[in-house]
Protein backbone atom coordinates (compact mmCIF):
# COMPACT_ATOMS: atom_id res chain seq x y z
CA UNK A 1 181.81 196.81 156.74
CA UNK A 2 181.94 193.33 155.18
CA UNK A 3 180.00 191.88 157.65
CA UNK A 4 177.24 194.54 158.17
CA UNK A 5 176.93 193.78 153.96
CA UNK A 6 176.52 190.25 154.69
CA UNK A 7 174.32 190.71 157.18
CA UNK A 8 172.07 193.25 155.38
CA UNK A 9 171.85 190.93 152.48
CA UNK A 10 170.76 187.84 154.62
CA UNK A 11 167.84 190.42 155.86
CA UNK A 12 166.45 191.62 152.70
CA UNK A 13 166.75 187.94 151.36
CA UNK A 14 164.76 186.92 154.32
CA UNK A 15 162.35 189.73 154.18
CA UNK A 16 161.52 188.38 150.28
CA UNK A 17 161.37 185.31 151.29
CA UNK A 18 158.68 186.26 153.54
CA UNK A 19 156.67 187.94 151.35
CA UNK A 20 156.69 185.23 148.81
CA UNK A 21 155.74 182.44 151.45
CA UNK A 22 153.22 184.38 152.48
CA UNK A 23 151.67 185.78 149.08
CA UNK A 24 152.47 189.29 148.91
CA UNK A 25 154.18 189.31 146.12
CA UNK A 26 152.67 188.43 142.43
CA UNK A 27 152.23 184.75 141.97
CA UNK A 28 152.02 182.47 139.10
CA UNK A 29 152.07 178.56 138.77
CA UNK A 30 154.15 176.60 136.70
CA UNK A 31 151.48 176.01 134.03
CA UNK A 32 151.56 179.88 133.25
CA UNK A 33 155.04 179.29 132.11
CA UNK A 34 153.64 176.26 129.47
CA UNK A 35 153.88 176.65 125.72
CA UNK A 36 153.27 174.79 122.61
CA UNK A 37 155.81 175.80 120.52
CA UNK A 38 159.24 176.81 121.23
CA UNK A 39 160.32 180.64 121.88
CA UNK A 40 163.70 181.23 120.64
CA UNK A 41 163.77 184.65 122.61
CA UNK A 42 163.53 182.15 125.92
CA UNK A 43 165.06 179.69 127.64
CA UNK A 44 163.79 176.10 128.91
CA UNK A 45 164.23 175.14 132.39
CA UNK A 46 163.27 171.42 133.21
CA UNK A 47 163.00 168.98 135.97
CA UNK A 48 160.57 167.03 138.40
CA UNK A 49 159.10 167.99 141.75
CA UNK A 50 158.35 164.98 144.32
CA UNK A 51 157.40 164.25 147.70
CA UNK A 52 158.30 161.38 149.58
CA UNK A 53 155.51 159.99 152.28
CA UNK A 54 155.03 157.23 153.94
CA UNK A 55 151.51 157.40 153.98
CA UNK A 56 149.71 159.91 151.89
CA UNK A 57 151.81 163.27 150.32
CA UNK A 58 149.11 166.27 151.09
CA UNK A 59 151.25 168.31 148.88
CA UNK A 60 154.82 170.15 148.44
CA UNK A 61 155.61 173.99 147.07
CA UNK A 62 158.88 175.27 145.69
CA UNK A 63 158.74 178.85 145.56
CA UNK A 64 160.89 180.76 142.36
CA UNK A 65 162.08 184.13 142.68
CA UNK A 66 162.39 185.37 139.07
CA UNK A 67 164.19 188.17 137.80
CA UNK A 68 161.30 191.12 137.89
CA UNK A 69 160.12 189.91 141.44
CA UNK A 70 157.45 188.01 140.82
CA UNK A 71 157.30 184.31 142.17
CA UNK A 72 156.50 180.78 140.42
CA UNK A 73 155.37 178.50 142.67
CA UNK A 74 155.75 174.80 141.71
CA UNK A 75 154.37 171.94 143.21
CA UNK A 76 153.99 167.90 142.71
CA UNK A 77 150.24 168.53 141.49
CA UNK A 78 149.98 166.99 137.45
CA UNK A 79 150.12 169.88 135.50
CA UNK A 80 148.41 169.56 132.04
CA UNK A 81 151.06 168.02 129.57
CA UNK A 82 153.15 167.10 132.20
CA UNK A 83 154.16 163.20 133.35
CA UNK A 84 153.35 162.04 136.95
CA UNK A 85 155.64 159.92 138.98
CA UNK A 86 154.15 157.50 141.23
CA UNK A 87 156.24 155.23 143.48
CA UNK A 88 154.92 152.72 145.39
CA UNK A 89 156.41 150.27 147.23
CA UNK A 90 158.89 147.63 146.15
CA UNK A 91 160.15 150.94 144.31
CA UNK A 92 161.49 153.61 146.90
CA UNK A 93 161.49 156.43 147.77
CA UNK A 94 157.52 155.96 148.21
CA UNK A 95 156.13 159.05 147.23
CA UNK A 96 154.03 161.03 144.00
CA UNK A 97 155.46 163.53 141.87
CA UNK A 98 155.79 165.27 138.41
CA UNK A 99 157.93 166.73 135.96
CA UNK A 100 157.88 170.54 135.12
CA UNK A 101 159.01 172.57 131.98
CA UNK A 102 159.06 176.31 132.10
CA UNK A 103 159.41 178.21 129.39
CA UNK A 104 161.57 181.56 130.66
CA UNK A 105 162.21 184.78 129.75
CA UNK A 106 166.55 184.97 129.99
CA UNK A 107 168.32 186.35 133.25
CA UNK A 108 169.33 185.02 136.89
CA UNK A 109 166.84 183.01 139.04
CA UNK A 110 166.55 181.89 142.66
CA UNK A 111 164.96 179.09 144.50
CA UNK A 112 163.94 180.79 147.65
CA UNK A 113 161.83 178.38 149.56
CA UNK A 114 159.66 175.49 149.98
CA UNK A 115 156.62 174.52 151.80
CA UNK A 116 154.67 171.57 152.95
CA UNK A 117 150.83 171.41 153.04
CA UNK A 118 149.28 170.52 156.35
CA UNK A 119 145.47 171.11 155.35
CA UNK A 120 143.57 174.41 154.44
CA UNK A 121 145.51 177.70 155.35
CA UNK A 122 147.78 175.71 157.21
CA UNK A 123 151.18 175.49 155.55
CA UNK A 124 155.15 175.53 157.15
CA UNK A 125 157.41 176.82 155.44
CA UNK A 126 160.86 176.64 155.40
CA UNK A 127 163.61 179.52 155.65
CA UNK A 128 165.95 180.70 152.50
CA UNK A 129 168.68 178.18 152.28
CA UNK A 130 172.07 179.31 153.54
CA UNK A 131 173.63 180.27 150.50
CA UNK A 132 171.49 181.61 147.30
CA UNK A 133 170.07 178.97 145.12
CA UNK A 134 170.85 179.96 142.12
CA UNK A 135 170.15 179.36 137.94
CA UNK A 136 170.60 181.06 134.74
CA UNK A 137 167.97 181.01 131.73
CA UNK A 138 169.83 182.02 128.21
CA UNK A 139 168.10 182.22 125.22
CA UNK A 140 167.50 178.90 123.05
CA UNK A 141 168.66 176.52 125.83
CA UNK A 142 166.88 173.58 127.43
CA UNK A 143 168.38 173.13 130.99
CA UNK A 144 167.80 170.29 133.54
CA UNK A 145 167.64 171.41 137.54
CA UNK A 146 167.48 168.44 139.22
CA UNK A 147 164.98 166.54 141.31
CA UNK A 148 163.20 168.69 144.03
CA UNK A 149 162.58 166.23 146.47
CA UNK A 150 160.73 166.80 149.91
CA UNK A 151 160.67 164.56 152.65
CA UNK A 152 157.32 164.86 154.23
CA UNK A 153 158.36 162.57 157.28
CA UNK A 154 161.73 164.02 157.91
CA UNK A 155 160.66 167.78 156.39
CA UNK A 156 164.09 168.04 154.85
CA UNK A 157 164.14 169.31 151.46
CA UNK A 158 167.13 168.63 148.75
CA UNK A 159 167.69 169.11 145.28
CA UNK A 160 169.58 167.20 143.72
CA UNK A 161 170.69 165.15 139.85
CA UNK A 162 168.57 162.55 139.67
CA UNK A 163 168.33 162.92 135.29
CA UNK A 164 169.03 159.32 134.52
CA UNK A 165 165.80 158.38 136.34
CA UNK A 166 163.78 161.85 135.32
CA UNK A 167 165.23 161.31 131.72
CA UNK A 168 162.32 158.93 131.35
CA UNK A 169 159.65 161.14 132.49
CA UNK A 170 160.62 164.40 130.48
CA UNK A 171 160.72 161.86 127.69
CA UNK A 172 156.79 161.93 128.10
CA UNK A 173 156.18 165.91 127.93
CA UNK A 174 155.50 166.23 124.36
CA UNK A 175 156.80 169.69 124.37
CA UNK A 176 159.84 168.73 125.37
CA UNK A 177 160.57 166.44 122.15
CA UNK A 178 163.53 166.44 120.11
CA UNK A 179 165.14 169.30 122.43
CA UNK A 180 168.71 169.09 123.67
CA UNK A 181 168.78 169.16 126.94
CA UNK A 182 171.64 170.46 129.12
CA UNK A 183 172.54 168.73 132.99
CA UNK A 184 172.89 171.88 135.05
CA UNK A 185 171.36 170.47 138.38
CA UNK A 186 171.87 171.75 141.52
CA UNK A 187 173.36 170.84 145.02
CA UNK A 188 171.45 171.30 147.36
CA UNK A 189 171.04 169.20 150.81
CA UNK A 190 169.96 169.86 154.60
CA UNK A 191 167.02 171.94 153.79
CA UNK A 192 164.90 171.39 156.99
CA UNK A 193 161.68 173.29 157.84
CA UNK A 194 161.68 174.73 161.04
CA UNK A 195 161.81 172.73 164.07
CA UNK A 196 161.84 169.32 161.83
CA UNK A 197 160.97 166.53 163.23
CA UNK A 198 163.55 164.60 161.34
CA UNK A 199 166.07 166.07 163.21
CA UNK A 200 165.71 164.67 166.56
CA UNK A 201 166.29 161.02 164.69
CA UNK A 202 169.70 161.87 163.09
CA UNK A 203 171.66 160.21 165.59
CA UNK A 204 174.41 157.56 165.33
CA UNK A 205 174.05 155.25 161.81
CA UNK A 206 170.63 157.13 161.56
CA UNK A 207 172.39 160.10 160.35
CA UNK A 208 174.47 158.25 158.00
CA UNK A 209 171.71 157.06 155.91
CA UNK A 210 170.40 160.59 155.32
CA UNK A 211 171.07 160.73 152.10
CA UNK A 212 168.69 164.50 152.78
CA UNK A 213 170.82 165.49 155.02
């Protein structure tokens, strides 16, 4: 019984994950999730989205699965009031990015999956990870996620804490001032898109210096 439970779980997980990818369910970006002033009611959930590339990043999507079903979509586009990361070479990864601040309503959220761009109507998307990514938005608290990073070369995704380096972007987002905010990033590595490239180079030392992987 346990495993036909498992089993149906990783089904209807994949079915939603589906849908979302593919737009069937109600979609907002992060900037619908902005504010100006400070809801005690919500919560704050922080953190910066970036795309490596070694030549030009077309554009990444992480796709939120919040409590009522509907999706947030965030990607390394500037948002209005947000701070862009550029790095460009001596400074690695190379790559463009940007921080994010959504203001929540409380209760249990999921990352579900992430996408690269690949020109008009042409995205690939990735699968759910292999165990639920998940968060927790309380009421009054400012939370920190991590960095998701995507690997446009490799497509590998990871999330991971990279807050003494993002601590000076968030700095920047004026909403953000004089708000305590709390380390809870995530864990997450080996999130590769579907028949990734990257994968066929992960061989010998190669594979060691994934630090995706």
């Amino acid at each position: 019984m346990s495993s036909y439970v498992t089993r149906l779980a990783d089904i209807v997980a994949a079915i939603i994950a589906t849908a979302m990818l593919s737009g069937c369910m109600t979609t907002a970006g992060s900037s619908k999730y902005a504010a100006d002033t400070v809801d005690p009611a919500r919560g704050i959930v922080v953190g910066t989205v970036f795309e490596r590339a070694v030549f030009t990043p077309y554009g990444v999507y992480f796709y939120i699965l919040s409590p009522d079903g509907s999706k947030i979509v965030l990607t390394r586009d500037h948002v209005k009031g947000q701070a862009t990361i550029w790095n460009d070479p001596p400074k690695v990864p190379k790559g463009e990015g940007t921080t994010f601040s959504l203001q929540l309503p409380p209760g249990k959220y999921q990352i579900v999956g992430w996408a690269l761009n690949y020109g008009t109507y042409n995205r690939k998307a990735s699968e759910p990870y292999k165990t639920p990514i998940e968060f927790s938005v309380e009421p009054g608290k400012t939370i920190y996620i991590g960095r998701l990073d995507a690997n446009r070369f490799m497509e590998i995704a990871s999330i991971h804490d990279n807050y003494e380096e993002d601590a000076s972007y968030l700095q920047k987002v004026s909403f953000l001032k004089g708000l305590s905010i709390e380390n809870k990033a995530l864990n997450i590595k080996g999130w590769w898109l579907p028949n990734a490239t990257g994968k066929d180079m992960l061989k010998g030392e190669v594979a060691n210096k994934c630090s995706q992987c």
